[in-house]
Protein backbone atom coordinates (compact mmCIF):
# COMPACT_ATOMS: atom_id res chain seq x y z
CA UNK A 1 43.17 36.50 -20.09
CA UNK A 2 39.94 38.47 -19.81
CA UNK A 3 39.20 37.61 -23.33
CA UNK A 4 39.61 33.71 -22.54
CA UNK A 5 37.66 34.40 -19.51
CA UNK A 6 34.53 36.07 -21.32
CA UNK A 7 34.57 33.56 -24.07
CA UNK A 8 34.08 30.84 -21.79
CA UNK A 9 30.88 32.11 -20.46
CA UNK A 10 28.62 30.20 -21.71
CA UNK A 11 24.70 31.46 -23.03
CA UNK A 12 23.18 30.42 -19.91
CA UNK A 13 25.55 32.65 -17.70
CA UNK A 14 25.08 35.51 -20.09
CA UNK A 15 21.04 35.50 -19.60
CA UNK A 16 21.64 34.85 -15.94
CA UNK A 17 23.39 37.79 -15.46
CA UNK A 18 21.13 39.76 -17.44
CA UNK A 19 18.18 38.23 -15.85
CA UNK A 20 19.37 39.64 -12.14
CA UNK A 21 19.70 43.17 -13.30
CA UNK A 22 15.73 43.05 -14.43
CA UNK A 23 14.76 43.80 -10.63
CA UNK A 24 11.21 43.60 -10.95
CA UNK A 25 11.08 39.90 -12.89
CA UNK A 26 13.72 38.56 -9.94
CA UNK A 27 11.06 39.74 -7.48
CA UNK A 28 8.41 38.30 -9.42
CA UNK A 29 9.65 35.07 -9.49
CA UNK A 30 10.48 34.57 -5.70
CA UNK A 31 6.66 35.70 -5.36
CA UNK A 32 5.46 32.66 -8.13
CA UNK A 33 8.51 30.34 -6.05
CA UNK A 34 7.27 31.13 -2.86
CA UNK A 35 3.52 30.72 -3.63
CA UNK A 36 4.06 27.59 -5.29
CA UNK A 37 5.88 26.63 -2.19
CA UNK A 38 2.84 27.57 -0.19
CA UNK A 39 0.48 26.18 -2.12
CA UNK A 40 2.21 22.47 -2.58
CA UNK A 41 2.71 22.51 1.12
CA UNK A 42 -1.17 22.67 1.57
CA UNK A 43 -1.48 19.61 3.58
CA UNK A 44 1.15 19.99 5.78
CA UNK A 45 -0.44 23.60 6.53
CA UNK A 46 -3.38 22.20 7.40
CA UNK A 47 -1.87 19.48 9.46
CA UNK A 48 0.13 21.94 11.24
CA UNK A 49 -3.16 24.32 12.01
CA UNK A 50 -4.84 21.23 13.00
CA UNK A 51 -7.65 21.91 10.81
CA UNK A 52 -9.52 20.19 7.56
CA UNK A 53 -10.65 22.25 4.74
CA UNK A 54 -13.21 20.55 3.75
CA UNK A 55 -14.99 20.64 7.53
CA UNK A 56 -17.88 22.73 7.55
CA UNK A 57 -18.54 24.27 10.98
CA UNK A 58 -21.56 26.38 11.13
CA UNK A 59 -20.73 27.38 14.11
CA UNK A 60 -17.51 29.20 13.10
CA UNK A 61 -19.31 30.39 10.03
CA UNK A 62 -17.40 34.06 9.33
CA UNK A 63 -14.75 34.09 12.04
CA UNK A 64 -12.30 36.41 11.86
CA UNK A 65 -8.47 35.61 11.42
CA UNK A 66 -6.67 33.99 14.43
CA UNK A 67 -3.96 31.54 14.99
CA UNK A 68 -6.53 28.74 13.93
CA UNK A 69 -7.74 30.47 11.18
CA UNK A 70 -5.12 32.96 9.74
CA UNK A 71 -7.61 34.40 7.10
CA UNK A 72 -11.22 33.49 8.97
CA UNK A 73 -13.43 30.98 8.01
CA UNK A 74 -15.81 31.71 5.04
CA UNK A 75 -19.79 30.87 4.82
CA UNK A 76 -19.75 27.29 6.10
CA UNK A 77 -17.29 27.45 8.44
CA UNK A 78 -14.32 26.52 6.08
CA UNK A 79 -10.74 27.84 7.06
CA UNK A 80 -10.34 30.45 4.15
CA UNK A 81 -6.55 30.14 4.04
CA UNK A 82 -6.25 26.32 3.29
CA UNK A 83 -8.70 26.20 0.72
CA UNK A 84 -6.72 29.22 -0.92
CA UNK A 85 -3.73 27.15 -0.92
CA UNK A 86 -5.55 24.47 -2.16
CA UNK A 87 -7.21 26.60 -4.97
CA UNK A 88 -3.65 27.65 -5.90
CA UNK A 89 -2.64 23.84 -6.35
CA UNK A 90 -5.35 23.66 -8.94
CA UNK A 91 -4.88 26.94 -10.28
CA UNK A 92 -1.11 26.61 -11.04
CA UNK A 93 -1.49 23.17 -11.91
CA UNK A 94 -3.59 24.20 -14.83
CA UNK A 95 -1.74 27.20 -15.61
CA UNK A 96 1.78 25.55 -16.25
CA UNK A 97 0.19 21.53 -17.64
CA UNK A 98 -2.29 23.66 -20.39
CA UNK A 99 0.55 26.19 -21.05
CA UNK A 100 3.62 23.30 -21.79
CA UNK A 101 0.86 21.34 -23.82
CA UNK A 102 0.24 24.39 -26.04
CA UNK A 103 3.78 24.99 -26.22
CA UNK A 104 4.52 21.49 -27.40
CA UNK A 105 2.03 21.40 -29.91
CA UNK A 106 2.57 25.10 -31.06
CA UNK A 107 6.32 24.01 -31.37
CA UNK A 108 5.71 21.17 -33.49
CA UNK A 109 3.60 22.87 -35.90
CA UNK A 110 5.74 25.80 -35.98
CA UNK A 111 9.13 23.96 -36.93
CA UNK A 112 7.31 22.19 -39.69
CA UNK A 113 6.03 25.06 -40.91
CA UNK A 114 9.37 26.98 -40.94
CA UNK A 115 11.47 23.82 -42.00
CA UNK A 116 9.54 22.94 -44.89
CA UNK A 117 8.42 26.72 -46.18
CA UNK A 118 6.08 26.48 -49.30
CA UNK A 119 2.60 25.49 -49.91
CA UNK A 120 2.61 23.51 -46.62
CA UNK A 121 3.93 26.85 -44.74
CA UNK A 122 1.42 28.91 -45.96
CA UNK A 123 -1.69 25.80 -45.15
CA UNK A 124 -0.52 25.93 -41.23
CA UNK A 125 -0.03 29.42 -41.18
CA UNK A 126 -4.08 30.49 -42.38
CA UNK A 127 -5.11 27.72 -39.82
CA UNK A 128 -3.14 29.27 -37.38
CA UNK A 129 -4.43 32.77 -38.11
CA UNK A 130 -8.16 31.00 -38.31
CA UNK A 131 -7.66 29.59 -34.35
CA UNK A 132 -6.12 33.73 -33.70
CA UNK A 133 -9.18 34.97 -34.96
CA UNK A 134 -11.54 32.58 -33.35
CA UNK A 135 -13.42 34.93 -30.16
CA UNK A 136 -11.43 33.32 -27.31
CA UNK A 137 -13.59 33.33 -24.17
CA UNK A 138 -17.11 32.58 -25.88
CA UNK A 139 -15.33 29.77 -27.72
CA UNK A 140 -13.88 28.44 -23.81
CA UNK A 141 -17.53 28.78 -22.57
CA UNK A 142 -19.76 26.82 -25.50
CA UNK A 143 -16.41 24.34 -25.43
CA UNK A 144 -16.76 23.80 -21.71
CA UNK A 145 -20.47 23.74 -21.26
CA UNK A 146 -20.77 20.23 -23.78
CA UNK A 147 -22.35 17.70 -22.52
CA UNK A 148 -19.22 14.88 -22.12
CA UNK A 149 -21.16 12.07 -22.28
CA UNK A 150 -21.93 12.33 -25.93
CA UNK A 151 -18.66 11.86 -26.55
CA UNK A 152 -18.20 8.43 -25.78
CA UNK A 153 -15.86 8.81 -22.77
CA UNK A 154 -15.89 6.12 -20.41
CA UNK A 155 -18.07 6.18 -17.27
CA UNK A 156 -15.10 6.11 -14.62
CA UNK A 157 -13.49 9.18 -16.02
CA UNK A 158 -17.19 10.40 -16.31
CA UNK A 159 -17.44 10.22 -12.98
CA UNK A 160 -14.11 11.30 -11.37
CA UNK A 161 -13.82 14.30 -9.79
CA UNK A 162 -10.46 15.97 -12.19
CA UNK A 163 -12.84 15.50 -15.09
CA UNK A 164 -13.53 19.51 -15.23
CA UNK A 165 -9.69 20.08 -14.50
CA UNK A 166 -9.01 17.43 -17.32
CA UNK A 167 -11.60 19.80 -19.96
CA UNK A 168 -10.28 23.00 -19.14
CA UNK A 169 -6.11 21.96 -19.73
CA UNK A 170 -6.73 20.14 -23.19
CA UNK A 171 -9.53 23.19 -23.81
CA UNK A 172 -6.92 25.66 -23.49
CA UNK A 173 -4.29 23.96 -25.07
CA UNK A 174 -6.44 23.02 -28.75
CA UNK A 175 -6.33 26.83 -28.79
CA UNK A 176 -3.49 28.42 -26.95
CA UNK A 177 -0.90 27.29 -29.13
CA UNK A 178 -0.65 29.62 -31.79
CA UNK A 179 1.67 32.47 -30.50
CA UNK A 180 4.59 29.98 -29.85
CA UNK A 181 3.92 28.50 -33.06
CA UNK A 182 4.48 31.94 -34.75
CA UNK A 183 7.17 32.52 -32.87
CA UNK A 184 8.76 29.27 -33.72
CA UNK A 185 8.09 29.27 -37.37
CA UNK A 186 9.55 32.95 -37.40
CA UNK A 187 13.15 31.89 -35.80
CA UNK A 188 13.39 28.65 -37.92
CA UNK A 189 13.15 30.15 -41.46
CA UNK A 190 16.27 32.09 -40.38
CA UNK A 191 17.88 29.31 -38.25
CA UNK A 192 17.46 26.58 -41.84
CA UNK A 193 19.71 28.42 -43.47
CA UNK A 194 22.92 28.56 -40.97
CA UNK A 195 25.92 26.79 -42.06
CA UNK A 196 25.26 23.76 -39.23
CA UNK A 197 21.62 22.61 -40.38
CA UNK A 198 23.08 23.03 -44.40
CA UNK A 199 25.49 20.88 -43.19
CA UNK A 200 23.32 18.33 -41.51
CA UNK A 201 21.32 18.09 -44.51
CA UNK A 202 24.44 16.94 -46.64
CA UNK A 203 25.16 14.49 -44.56
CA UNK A 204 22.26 13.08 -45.13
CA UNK A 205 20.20 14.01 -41.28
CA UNK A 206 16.54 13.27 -41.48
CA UNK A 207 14.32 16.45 -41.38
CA UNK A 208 13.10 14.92 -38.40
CA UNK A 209 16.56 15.36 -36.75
CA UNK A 210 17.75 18.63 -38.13
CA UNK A 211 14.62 20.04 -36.66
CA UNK A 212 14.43 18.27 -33.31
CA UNK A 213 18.33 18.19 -32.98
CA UNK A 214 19.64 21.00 -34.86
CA UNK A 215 16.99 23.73 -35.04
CA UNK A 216 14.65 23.41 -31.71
CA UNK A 217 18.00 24.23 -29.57
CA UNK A 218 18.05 27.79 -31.04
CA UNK A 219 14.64 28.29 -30.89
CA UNK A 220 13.95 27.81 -27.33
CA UNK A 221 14.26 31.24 -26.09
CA UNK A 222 10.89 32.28 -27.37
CA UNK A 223 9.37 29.48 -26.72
CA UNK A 224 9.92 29.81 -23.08
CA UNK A 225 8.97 33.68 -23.21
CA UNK A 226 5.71 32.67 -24.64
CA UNK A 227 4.88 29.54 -22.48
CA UNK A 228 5.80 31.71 -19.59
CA UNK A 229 3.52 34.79 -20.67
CA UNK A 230 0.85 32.09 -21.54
CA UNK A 231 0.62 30.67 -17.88
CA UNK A 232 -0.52 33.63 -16.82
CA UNK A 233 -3.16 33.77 -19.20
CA UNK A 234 -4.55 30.26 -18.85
CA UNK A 235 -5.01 30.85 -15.42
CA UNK A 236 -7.13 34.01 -15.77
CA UNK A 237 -9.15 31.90 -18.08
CA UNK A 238 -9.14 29.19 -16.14
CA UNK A 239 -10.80 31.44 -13.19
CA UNK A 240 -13.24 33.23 -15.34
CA UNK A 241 -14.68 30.04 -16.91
CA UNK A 242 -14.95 28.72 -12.77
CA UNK A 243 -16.19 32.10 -11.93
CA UNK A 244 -19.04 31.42 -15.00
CA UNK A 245 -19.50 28.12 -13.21
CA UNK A 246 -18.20 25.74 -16.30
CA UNK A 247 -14.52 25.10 -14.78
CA UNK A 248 -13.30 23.47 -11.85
CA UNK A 249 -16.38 22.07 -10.16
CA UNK A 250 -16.65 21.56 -6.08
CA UNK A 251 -15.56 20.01 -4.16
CA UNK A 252 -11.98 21.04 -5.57
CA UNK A 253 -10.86 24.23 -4.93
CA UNK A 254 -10.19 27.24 -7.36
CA UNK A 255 -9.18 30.37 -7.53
CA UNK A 256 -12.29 30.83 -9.57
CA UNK A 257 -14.23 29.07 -7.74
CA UNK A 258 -13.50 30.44 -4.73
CA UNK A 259 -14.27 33.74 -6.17
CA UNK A 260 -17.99 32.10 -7.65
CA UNK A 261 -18.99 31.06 -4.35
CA UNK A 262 -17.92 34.43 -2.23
CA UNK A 263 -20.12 36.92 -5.34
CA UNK A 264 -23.18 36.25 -3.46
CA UNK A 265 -20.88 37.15 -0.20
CA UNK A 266 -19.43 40.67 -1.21
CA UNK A 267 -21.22 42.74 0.89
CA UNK A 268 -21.41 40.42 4.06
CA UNK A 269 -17.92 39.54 3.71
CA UNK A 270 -16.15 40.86 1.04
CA UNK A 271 -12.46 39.16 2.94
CA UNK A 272 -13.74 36.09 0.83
CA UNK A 273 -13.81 38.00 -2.83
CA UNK A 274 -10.52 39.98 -2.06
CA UNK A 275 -8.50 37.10 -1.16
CA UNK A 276 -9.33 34.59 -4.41
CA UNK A 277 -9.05 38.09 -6.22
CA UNK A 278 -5.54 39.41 -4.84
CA UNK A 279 -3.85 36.19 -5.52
CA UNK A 280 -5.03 36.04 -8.99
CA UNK A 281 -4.12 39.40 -9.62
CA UNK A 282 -0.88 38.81 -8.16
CA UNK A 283 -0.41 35.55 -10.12
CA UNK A 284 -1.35 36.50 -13.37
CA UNK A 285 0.89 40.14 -13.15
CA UNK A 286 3.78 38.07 -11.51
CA UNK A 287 3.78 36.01 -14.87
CA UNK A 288 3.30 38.39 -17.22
CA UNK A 289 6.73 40.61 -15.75
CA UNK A 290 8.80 37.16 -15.12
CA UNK A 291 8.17 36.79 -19.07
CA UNK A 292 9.07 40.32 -20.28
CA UNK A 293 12.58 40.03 -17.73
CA UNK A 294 13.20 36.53 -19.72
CA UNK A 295 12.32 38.15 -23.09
CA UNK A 296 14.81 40.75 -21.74
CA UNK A 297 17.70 38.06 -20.76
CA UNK A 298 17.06 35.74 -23.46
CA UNK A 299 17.22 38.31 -25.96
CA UNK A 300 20.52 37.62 -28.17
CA UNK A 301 20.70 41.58 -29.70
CA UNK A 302 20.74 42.12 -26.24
CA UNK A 303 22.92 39.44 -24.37
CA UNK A 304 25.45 40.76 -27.60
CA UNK A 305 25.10 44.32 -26.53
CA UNK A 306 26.53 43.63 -22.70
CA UNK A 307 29.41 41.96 -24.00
């Protein structure tokens, strides 16, 4: 009866369970849930404190925290805690849209790559370990300093606001793809040769469909490690390049731009660097754990050893 019981437990249960005993990623991810939370409830915050945070009050300029203002009010009179919320909509935003859109594309390249082996392996592979050698952050800031208009984009996206969001997500993901597609071409030269895809194949299944249907399902594990570590990353990126001044451009908020604006501040009020700062931190190290507890629960060597 136990026997019956265990072998109807399915994957998902398995890494579940697994999952809960990693105590640090569990607490990790009700910090990234309940920041999330916090930040997409922004504007009902701010209704609720009955303030705007984009009104600039000189006369509150540096207030200290109070019911009004839970973290103060920064040079121009702004309620600090709002805008952080808001910077965290941005932040996250660009974290988790840049971070799937690397992950698609790194998937894609990396099952074609694996499926197909050869010549065309080894062609993807050198590119990929061209873009892996390629100096990261210099690359971001020439990439994000061009001048958009030579590039024949039209004038209304010219001239909306998201435009610098918009550069920094497809930015990051031309060039954060690689790991996953490593990863992915990795698991799918093993994964090619199980009995089911041999099958598929002499039945006559498309490669198309023995990759998409047959393969990708046992190769999602590391691809949501990776996307997960990777969210992390792009946001740390995503600050520095607003911290150099070529990201998110006012009047949206950032983390990293929040943190541009306060460098000048440090010393006067150094409430407006630590705050941007902190959440970052926490953000970016929240990630990086919640990825190594799913590494950890997704692992099959390991979901086989708790059986």
């Amino acid at each position: 009866m136990a026997a019956i019981t265990r072998d109807s437990e399915t994957m998902l249960t398995l890494a579940w369970r697994r999952f809960r005993r990693h105590t640090v990623a569990l607490f990790c991810a009700g910090v990234l849930i309940c920041m999330a939370i916090l930040s997409f409830s922004a504007p009902l915050i701010e209704l609720l404190l009955n303030t705007d945070a984009n009104l600039v009050n000189l006369y509150e300029r540096f207030a200290g925290p109070s019911w009004k203002h839970p973290l103060g009010t920064d040079e121009l009179g702004r309620d600090v805690f709002v805008r952080l919320l808001y910077g965290g909509q941005v932040s996250l935003m660009v974290g988790l849209t840049a971070a799937f859109a690397a992950a698609v594309f790194g998937t894609v390249i990396g099952l074609i790559a694996g499926y197909y082996g050869g010549k065309f392996d080894a062609f993807l592979m050198r590119t990929t370990d061209a873009v892996i050698a390629l100096p990261l952050l210099p690359l971001l800031i020439v990439l994000a300093a061009i001048d958009l208009r030579k590039l024949g984009l039209s004038v209304e996206l010219m001239e909306s606001e998201n435009i610098s969001l918009y550069r920094i997500i497809v930015i990051v993901a031309l060039f954060g793809w690689t790991t996953v597609a490593r990863l992915v071409r990795g698991r799918t030269l093993t994964v090619r040769e199980r009995d089911f895809v041999l099958a598929a194949r002499s039945q006559g299944a498309s490669a198309p469909r023995i990759m998409f249907v047959h393969i990708l399902p046992n190769v999602v594990s590391p691809i949501l490690v990776a996307t997960t570590l990777s969210i992390g990353n792009v946001i740390l990126l995503e600050s520095v390049l607003s911290f150099f001044g070529l990201g998110i451009q006012p009047p949206i908020a950032s983390w990293g731009n929040l943190l541009t604006n306060a460098q000048e501040l440090i010393w006067q009020a150094p409430a407006l660097v630590i705050y941007p700062g902190l959440t970052i931190f926490l953000t970016v190290i929240s990630f990086n754990f919640l990825g190594d507890g799913l590494q950890d629960a997704l692992d099959p060597q390991a979901m086989e050893r708790s059986d």
